[in-house]
C-alpha atoms as a PDB file:
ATOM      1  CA  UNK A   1       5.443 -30.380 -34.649  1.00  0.00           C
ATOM      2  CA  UNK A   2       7.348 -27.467 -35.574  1.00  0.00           C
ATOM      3  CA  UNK A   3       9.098 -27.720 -39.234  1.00  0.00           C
ATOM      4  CA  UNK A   4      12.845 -28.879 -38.764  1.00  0.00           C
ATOM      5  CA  UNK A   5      14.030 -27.220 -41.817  1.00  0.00           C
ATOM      6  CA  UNK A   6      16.259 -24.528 -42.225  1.00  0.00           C
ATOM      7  CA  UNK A   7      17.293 -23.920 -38.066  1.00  0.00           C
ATOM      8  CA  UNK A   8      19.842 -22.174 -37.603  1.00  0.00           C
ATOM      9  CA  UNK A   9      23.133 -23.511 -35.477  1.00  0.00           C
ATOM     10  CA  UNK A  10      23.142 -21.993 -32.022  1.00  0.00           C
ATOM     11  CA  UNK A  11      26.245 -20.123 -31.409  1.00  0.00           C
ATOM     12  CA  UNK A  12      25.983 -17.029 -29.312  1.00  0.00           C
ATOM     13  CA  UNK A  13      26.545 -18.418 -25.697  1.00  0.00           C
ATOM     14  CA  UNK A  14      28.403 -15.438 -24.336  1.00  0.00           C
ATOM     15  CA  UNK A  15      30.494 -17.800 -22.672  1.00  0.00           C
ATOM     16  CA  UNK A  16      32.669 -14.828 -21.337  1.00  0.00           C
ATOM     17  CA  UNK A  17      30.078 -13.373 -19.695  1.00  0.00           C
ATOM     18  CA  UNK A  18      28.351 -14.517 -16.478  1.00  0.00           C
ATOM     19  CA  UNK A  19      24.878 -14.615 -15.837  1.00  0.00           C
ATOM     20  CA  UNK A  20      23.596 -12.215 -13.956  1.00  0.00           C
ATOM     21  CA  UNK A  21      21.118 -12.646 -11.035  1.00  0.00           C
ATOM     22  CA  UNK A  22      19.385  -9.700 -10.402  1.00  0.00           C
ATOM     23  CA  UNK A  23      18.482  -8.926  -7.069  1.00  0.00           C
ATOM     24  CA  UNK A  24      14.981  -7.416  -5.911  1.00  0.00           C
ATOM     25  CA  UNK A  25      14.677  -3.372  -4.863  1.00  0.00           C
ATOM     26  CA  UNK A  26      12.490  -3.903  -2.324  1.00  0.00           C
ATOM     27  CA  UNK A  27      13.578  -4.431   1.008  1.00  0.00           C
ATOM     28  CA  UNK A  28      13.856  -7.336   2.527  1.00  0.00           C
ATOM     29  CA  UNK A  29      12.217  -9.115  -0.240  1.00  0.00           C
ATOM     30  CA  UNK A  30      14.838 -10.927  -2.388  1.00  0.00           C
ATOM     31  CA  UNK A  31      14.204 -14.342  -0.984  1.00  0.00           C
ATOM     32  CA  UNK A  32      10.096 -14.240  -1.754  1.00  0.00           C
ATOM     33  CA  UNK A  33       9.150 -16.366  -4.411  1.00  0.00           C
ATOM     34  CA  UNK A  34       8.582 -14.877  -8.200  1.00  0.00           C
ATOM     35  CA  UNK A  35       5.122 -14.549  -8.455  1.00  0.00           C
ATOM     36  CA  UNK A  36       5.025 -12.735  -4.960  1.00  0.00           C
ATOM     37  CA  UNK A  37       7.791  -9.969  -6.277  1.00  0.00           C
ATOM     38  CA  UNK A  38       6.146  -9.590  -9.557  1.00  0.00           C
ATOM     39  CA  UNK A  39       3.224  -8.520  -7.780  1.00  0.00           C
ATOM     40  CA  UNK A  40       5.222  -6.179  -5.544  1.00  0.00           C
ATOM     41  CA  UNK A  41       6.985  -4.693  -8.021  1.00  0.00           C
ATOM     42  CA  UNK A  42       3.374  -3.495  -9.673  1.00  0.00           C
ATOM     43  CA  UNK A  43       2.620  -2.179  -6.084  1.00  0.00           C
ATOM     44  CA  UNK A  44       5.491  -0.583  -5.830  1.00  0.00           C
ATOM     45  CA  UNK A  45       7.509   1.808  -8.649  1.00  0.00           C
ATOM     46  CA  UNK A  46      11.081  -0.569  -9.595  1.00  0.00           C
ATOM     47  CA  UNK A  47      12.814   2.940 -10.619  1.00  0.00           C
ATOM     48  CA  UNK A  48      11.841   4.873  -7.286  1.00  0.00           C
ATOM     49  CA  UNK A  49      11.428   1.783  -5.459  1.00  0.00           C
ATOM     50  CA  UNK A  50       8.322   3.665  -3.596  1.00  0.00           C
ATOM     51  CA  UNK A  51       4.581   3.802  -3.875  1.00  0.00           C
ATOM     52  CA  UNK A  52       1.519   6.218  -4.208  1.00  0.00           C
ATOM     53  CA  UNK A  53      -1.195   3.970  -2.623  1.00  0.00           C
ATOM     54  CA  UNK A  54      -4.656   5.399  -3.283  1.00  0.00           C
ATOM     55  CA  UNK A  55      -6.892   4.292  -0.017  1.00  0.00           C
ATOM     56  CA  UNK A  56     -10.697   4.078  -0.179  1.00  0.00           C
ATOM     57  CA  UNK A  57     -11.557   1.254   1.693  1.00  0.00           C
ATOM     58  CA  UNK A  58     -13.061   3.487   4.124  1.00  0.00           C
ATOM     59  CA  UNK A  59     -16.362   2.048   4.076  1.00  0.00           C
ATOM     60  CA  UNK A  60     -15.777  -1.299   5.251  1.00  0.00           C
ATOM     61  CA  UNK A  61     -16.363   0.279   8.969  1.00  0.00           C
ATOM     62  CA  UNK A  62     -17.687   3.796   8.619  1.00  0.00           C
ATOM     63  CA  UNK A  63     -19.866   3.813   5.547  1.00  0.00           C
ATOM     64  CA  UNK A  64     -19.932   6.431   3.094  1.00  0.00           C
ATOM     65  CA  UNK A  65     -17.168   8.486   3.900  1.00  0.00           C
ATOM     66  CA  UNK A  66     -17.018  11.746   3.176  1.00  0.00           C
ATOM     67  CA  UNK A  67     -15.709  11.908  -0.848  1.00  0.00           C
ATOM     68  CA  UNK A  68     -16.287   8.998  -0.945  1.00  0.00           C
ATOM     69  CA  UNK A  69     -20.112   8.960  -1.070  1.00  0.00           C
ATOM     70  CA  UNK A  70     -19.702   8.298  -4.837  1.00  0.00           C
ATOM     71  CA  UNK A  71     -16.612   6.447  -5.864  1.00  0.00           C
ATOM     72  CA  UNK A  72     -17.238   6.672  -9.651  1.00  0.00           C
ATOM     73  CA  UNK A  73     -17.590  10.490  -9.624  1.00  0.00           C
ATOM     74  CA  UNK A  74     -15.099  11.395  -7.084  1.00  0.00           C
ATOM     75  CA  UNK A  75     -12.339   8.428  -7.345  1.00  0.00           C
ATOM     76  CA  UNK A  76     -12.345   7.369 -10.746  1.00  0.00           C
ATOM     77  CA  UNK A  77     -10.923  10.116 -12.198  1.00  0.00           C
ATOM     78  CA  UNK A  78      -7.740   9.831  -9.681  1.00  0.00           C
ATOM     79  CA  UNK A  79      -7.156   6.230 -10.599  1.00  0.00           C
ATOM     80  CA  UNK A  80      -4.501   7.344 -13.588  1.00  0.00           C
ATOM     81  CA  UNK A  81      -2.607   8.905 -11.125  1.00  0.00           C
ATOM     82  CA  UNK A  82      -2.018   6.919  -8.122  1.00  0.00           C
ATOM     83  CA  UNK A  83       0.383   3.423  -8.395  1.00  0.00           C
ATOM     84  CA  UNK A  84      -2.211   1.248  -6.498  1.00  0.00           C
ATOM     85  CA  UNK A  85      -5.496   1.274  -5.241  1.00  0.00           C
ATOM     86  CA  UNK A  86      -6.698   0.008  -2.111  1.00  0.00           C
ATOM     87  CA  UNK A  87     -10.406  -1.044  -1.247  1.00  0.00           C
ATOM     88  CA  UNK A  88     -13.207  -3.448  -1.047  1.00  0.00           C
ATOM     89  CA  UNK A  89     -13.852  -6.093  -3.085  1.00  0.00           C
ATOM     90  CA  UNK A  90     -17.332  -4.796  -3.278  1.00  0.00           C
ATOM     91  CA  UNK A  91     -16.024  -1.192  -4.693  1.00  0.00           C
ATOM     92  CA  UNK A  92     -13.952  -3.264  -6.857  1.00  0.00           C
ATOM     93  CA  UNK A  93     -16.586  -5.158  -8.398  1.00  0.00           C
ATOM     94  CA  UNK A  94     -19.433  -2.907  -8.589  1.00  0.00           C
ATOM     95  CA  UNK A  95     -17.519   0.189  -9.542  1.00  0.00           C
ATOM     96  CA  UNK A  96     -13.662  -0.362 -10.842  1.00  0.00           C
ATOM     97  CA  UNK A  97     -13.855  -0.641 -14.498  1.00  0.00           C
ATOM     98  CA  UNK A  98     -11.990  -3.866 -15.102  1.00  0.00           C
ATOM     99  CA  UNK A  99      -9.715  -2.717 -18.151  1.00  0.00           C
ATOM    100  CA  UNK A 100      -7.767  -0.410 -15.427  1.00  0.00           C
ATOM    101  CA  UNK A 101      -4.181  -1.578 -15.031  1.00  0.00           C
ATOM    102  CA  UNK A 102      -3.544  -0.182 -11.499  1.00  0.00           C
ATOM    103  CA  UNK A 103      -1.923  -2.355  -8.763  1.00  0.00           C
ATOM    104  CA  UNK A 104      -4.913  -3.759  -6.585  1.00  0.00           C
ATOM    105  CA  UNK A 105      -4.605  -4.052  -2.910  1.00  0.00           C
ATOM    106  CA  UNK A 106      -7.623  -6.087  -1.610  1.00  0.00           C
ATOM    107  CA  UNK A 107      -8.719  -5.299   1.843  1.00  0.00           C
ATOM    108  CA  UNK A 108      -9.714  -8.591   3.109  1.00  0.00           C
ATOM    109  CA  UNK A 109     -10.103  -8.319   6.935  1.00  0.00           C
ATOM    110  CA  UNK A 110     -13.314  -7.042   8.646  1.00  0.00           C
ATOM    111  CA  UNK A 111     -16.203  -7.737  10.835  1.00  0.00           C
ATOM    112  CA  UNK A 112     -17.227  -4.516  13.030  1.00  0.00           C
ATOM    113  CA  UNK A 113     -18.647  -1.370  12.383  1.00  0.00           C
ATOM    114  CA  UNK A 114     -17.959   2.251  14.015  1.00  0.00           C
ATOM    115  CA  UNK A 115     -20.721   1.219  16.434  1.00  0.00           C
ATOM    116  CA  UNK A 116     -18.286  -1.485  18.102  1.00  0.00           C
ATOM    117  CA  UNK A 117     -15.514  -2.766  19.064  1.00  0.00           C
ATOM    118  CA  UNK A 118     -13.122  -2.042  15.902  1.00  0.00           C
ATOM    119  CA  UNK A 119     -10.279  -4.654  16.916  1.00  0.00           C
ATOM    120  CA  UNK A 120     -12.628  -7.366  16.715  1.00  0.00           C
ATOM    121  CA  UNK A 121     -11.849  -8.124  13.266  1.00  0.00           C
ATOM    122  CA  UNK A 122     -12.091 -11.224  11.466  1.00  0.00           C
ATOM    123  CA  UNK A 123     -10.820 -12.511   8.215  1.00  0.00           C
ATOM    124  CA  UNK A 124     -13.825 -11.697   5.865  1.00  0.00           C
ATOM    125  CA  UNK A 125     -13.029 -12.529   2.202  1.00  0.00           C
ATOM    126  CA  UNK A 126     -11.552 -15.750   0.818  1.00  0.00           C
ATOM    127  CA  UNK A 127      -8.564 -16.452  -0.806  1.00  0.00           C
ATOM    128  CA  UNK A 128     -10.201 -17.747  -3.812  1.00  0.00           C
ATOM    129  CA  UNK A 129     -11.452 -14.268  -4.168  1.00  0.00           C
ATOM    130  CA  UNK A 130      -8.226 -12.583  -4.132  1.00  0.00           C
ATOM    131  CA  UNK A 131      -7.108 -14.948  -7.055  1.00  0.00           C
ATOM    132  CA  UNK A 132     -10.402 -14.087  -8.872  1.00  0.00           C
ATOM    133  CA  UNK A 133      -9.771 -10.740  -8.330  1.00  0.00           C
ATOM    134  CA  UNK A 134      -6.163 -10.970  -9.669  1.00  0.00           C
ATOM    135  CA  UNK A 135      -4.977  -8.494  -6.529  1.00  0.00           C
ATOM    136  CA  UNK A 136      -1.557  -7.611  -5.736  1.00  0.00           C
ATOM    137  CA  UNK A 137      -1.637  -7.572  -2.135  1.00  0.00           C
ATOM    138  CA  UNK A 138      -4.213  -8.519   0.638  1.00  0.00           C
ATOM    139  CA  UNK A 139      -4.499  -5.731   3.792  1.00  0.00           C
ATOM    140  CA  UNK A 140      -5.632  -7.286   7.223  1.00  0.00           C
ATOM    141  CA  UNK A 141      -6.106  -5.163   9.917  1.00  0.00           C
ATOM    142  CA  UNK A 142      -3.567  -5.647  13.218  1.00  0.00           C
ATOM    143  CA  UNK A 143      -4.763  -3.768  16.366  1.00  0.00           C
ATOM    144  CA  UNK A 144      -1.418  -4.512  18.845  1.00  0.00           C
ATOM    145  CA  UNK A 145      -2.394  -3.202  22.490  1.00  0.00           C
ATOM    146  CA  UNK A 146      -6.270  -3.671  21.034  1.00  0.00           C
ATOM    147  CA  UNK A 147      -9.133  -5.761  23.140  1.00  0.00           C
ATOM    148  CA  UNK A 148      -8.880  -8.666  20.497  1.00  0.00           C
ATOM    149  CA  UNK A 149      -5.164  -8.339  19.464  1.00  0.00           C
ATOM    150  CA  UNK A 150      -4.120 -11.951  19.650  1.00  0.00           C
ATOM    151  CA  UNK A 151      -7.317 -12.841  16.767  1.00  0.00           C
ATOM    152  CA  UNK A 152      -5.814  -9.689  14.611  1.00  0.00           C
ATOM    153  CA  UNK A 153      -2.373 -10.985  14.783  1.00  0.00           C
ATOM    154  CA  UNK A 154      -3.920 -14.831  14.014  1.00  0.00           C
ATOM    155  CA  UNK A 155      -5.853 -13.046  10.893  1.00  0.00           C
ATOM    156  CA  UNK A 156      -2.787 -11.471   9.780  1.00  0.00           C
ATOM    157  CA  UNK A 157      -0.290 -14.817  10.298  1.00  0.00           C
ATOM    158  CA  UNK A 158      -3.152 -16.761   8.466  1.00  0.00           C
ATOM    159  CA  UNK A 159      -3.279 -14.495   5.542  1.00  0.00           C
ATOM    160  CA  UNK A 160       0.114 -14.200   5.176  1.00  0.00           C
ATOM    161  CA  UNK A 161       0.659 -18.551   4.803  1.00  0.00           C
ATOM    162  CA  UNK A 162      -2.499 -18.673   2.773  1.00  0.00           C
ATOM    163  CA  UNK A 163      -1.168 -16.192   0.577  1.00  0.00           C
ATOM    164  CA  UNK A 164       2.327 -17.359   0.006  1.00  0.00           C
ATOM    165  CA  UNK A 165       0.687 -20.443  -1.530  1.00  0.00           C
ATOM    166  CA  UNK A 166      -0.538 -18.718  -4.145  1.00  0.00           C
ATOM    167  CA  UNK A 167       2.467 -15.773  -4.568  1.00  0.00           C
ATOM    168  CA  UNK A 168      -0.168 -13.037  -3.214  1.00  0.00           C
ATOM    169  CA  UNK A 169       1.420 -10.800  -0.498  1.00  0.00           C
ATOM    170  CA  UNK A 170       0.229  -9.572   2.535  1.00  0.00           C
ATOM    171  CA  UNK A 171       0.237  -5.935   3.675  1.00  0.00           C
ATOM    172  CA  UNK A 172       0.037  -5.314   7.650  1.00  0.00           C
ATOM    173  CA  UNK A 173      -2.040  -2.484   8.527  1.00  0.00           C
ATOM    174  CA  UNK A 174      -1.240  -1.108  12.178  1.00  0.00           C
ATOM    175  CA  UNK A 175      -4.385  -0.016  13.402  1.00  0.00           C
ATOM    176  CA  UNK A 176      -4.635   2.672  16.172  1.00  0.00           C
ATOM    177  CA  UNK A 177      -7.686   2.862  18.604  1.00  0.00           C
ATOM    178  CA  UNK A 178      -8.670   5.671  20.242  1.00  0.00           C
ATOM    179  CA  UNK A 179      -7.134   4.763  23.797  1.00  0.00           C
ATOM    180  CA  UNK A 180      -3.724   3.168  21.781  1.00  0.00           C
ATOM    181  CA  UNK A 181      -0.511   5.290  21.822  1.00  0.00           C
ATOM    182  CA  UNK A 182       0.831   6.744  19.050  1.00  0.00           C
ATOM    183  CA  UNK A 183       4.598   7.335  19.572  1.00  0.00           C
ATOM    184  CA  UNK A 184       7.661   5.586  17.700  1.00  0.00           C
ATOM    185  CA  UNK A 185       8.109   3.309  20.914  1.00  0.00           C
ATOM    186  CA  UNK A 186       4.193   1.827  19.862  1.00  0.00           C
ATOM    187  CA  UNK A 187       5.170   1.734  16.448  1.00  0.00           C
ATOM    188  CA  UNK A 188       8.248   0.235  16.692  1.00  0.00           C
ATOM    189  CA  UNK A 189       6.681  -2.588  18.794  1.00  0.00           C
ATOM    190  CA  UNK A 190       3.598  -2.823  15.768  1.00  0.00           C
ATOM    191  CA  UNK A 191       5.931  -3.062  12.964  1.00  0.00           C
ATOM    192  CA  UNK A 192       8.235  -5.694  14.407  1.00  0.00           C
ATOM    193  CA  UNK A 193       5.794  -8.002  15.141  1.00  0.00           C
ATOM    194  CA  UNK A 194       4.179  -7.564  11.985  1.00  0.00           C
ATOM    195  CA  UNK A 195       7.264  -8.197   9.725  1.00  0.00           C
ATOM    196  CA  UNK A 196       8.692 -10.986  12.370  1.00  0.00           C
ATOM    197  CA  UNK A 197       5.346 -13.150  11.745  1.00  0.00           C
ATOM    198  CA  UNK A 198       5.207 -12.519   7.844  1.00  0.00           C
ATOM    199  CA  UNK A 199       4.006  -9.616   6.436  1.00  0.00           C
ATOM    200  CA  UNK A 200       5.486  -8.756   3.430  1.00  0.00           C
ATOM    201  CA  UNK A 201       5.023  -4.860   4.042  1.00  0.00           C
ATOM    202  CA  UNK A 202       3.296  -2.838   6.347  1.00  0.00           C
ATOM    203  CA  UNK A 203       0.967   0.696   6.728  1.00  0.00           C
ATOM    204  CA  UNK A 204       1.699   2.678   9.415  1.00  0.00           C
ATOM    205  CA  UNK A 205       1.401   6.241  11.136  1.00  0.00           C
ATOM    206  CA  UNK A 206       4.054   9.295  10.983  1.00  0.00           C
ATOM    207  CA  UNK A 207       5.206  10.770  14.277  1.00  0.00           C
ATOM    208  CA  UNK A 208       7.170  13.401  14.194  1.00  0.00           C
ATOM    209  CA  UNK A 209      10.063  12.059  16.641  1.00  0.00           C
ATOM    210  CA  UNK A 210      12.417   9.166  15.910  1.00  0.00           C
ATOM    211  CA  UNK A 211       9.875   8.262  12.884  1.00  0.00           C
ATOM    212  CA  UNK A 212      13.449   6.917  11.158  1.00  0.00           C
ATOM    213  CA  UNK A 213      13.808   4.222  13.750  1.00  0.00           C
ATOM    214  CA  UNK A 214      10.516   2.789  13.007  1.00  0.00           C
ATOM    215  CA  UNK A 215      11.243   2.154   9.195  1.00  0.00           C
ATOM    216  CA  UNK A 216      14.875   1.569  10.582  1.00  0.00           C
ATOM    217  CA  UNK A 217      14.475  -1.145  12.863  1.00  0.00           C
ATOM    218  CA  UNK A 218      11.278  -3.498  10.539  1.00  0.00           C
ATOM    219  CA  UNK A 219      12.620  -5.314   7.734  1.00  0.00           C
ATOM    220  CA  UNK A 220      10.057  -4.882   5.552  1.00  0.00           C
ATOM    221  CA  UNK A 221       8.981  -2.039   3.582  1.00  0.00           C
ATOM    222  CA  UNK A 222       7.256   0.807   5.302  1.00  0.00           C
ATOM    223  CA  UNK A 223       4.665   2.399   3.579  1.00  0.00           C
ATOM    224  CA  UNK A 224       3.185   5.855   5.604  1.00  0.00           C
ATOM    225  CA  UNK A 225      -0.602   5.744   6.560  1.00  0.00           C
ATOM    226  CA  UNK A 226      -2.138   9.584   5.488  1.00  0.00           C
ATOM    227  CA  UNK A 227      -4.628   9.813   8.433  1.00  0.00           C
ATOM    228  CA  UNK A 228      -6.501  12.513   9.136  1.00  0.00           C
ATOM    229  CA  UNK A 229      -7.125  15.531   6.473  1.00  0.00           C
ATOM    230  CA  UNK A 230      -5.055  18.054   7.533  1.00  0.00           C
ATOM    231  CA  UNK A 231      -4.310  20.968   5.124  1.00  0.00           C
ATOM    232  CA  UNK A 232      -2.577  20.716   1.915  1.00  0.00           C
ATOM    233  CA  UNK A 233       1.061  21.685   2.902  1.00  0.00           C
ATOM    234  CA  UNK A 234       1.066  19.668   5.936  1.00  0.00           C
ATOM    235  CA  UNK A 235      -0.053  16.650   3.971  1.00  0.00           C
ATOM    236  CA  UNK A 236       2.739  17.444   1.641  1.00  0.00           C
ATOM    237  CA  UNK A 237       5.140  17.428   4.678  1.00  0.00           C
ATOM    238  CA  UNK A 238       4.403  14.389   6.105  1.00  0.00           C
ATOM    239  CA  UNK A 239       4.424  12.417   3.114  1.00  0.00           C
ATOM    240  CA  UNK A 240       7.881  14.393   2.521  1.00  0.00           C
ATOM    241  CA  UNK A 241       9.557  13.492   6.368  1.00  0.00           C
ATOM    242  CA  UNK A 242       8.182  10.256   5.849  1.00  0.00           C
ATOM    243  CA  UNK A 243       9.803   8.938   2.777  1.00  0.00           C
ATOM    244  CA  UNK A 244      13.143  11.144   3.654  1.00  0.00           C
ATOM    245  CA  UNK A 245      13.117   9.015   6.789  1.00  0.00           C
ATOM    246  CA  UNK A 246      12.732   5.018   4.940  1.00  0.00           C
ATOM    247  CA  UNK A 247       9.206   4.878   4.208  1.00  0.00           C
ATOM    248  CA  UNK A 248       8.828   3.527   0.391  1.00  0.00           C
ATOM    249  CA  UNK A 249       5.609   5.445   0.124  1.00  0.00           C
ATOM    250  CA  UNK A 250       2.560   6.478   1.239  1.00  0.00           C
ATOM    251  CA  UNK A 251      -0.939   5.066   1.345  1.00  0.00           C
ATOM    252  CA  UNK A 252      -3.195   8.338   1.573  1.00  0.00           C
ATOM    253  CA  UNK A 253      -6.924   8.729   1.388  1.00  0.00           C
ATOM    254  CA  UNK A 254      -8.714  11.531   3.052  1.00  0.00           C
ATOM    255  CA  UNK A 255      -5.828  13.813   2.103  1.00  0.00           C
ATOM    256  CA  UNK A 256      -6.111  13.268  -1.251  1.00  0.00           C
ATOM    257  CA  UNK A 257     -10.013  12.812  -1.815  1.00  0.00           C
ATOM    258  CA  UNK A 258     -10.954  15.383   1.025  1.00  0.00           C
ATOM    259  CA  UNK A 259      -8.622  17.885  -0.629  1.00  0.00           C
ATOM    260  CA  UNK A 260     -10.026  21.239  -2.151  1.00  0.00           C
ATOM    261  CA  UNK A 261      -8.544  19.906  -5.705  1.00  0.00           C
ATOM    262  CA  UNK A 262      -8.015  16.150  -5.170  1.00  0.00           C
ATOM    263  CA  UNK A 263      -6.440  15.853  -9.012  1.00  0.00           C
ATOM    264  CA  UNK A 264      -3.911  18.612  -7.683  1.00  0.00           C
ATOM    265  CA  UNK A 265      -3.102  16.892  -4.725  1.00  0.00           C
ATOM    266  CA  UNK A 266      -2.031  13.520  -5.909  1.00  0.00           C
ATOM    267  CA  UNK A 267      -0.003  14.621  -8.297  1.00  0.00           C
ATOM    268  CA  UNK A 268       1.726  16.969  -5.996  1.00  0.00           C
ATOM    269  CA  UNK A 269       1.620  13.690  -3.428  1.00  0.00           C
ATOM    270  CA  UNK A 270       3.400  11.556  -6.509  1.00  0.00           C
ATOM    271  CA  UNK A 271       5.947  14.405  -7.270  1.00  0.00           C
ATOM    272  CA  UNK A 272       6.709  14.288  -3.261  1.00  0.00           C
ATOM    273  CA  UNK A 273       6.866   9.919  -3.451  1.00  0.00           C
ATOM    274  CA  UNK A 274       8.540   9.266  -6.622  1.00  0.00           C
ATOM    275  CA  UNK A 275      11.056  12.741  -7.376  1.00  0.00           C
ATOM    276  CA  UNK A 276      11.567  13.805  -4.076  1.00  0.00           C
ATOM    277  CA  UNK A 277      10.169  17.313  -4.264  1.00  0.00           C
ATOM    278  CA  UNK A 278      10.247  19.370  -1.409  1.00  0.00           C
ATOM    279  CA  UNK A 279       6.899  20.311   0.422  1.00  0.00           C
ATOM    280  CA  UNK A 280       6.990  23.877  -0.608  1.00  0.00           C
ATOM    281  CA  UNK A 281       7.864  23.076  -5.068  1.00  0.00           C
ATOM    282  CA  UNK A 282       4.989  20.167  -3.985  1.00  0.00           C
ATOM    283  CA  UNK A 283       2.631  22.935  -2.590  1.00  0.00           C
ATOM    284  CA  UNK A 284       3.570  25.356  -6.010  1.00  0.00           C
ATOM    285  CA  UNK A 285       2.536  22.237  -7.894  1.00  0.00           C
ATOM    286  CA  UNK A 286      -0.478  21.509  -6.221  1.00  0.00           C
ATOM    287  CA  UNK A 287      -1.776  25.558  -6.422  1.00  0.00           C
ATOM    288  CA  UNK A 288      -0.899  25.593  -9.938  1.00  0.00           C
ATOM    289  CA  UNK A 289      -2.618  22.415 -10.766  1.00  0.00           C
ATOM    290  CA  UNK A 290      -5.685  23.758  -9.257  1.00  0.00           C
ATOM    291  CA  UNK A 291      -5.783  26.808 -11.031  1.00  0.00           C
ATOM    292  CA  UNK A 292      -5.482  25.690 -13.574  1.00  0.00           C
ATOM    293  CA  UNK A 293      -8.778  23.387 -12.912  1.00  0.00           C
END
């Protein structure tokens, strides 16, 4: 037992002075429990309220990727720069040095390769392994307008109970086969139903028209899927239009790791995210990083 001697008489109660009750930056997320928000708020930056999400979970379908045929040479060295990785727990375990501090975003659905049918996705790691793993988040696939979208949706709704038992939140990725349309209308309709059923934030595409009334019209934070590797600028514009239009972030891979100077790019990506830097003072970062080597 502690020793009784000497305490001191409490006496500053700021009785004058209510306390305050904070609430959460994120949207739609200030009635999740604690544990959930603490774990969002290491996703996502409390002071811009957005995220750089570093995505190299490629190889759960399509094997080694190109740049990402050796994740300790050509990711590692991006790690102190992005605000959260996402990816396997295989990558994470074999390759992730443990003593990094990053925000960990655990892909957890899977179960076809290239060679099939992509929608027909399962839920492929355990929860258990998510608390082992001490992730932030837990990504499941959704394929709406897909061959198997009612078992994606299921996956997803699953996830997303399992993980509020243990405060471990669920990001919504809206996946887009080849024959799928990709128009605001689409994503509109993706979104909703992702956020109605549970997810606590969701990845999605960029289209150029009416992109606002996507992040507009889903109550949950919108984070901007990078796609494709297009060149540097455009990258740098999309990320740009997307967060100027509600998205709190982006969750880029190929355009980052595929880039001529990936170090360049995702800081230019971050100065775009988190300081709102124009494309073109974005693109002058990005060519002097480069040059600089």
């Amino acid at each position: 037992m502690a020793d009784m001697d000497g305490i001191k008489e409490a006496k500053n109660f700021y009785t004058d002075r209510p306390q305050e009750c904070e609430g959460f930056f994120l949207k739609g997320s200030n009635s999740l429990d604690w544990g959930i928000k603490n774990r969002l708020a290491r996703i996502f930056n409390p002071v811009s309220g957005r995220t750089v999400m570093l995505a190299i979970d490629h190889g759960y379908f399509q094997g080694p990727t190109t740049g990402l045929e050796r994740v300790d040479i050509n990711i590692l060295p991006l790690v102190p720069y992005a605000d959260t990785l996402m990816l396997t727990r295989g990558i994470l375990r074999s390759v992730v040095p443990p003593s990094i501090s990053k925000a960990i975003v655990l892909r957890v659905s899977g179960g076809a390769s290239i060679l099939k049918e992509l929608s027909n996705e399962d839920i492929a790691v355990d929860i258990e392994e998510s608390i082992r793993l001490n992730v932030c988040a837990m990504a499941v696939q959704v394929f709406i307008g897909g061959e198997y979208e009612k078992q994606s949706i299921i996956n997803m709704t699953r996830m997303v109970d399992i993980g509020n038992r243990y405060g471990i939140p669920t990001l919504a990725v809206t996946a887009v086969g080849k024959d799928m349309a990709r128009d605001a209308k689409y994503f509109q309709l993706a979104c909703r139903i992702c956020a109605e059923l549970g997810a606590h934030y969701i990845k999605t595409y960029y289209v150029e028209k009416d992109f606002d009334t996507v992040t507009s019209s889903c109550p949950v934070p919108i984070v901007m899927a990078g796609g494709k590797k297009i060149p540097e600028l455009e990258a740098l514009t999309m990320a740009y239009n997307a967060v100027q239009q509600g998205a709190s972030g982006v969750d880029m891979g190929r355009n980052i790791f595929q880039s001529e100077a990936p170090i360049a790019m995702i800081q230019a990506v971050g100065a775009v995210v988190h300081e709102n830097a124009t494309p073109a003072s974005a693109f002058d970062l990005y060519n002097s990083l480069k040059n600089k080597g």
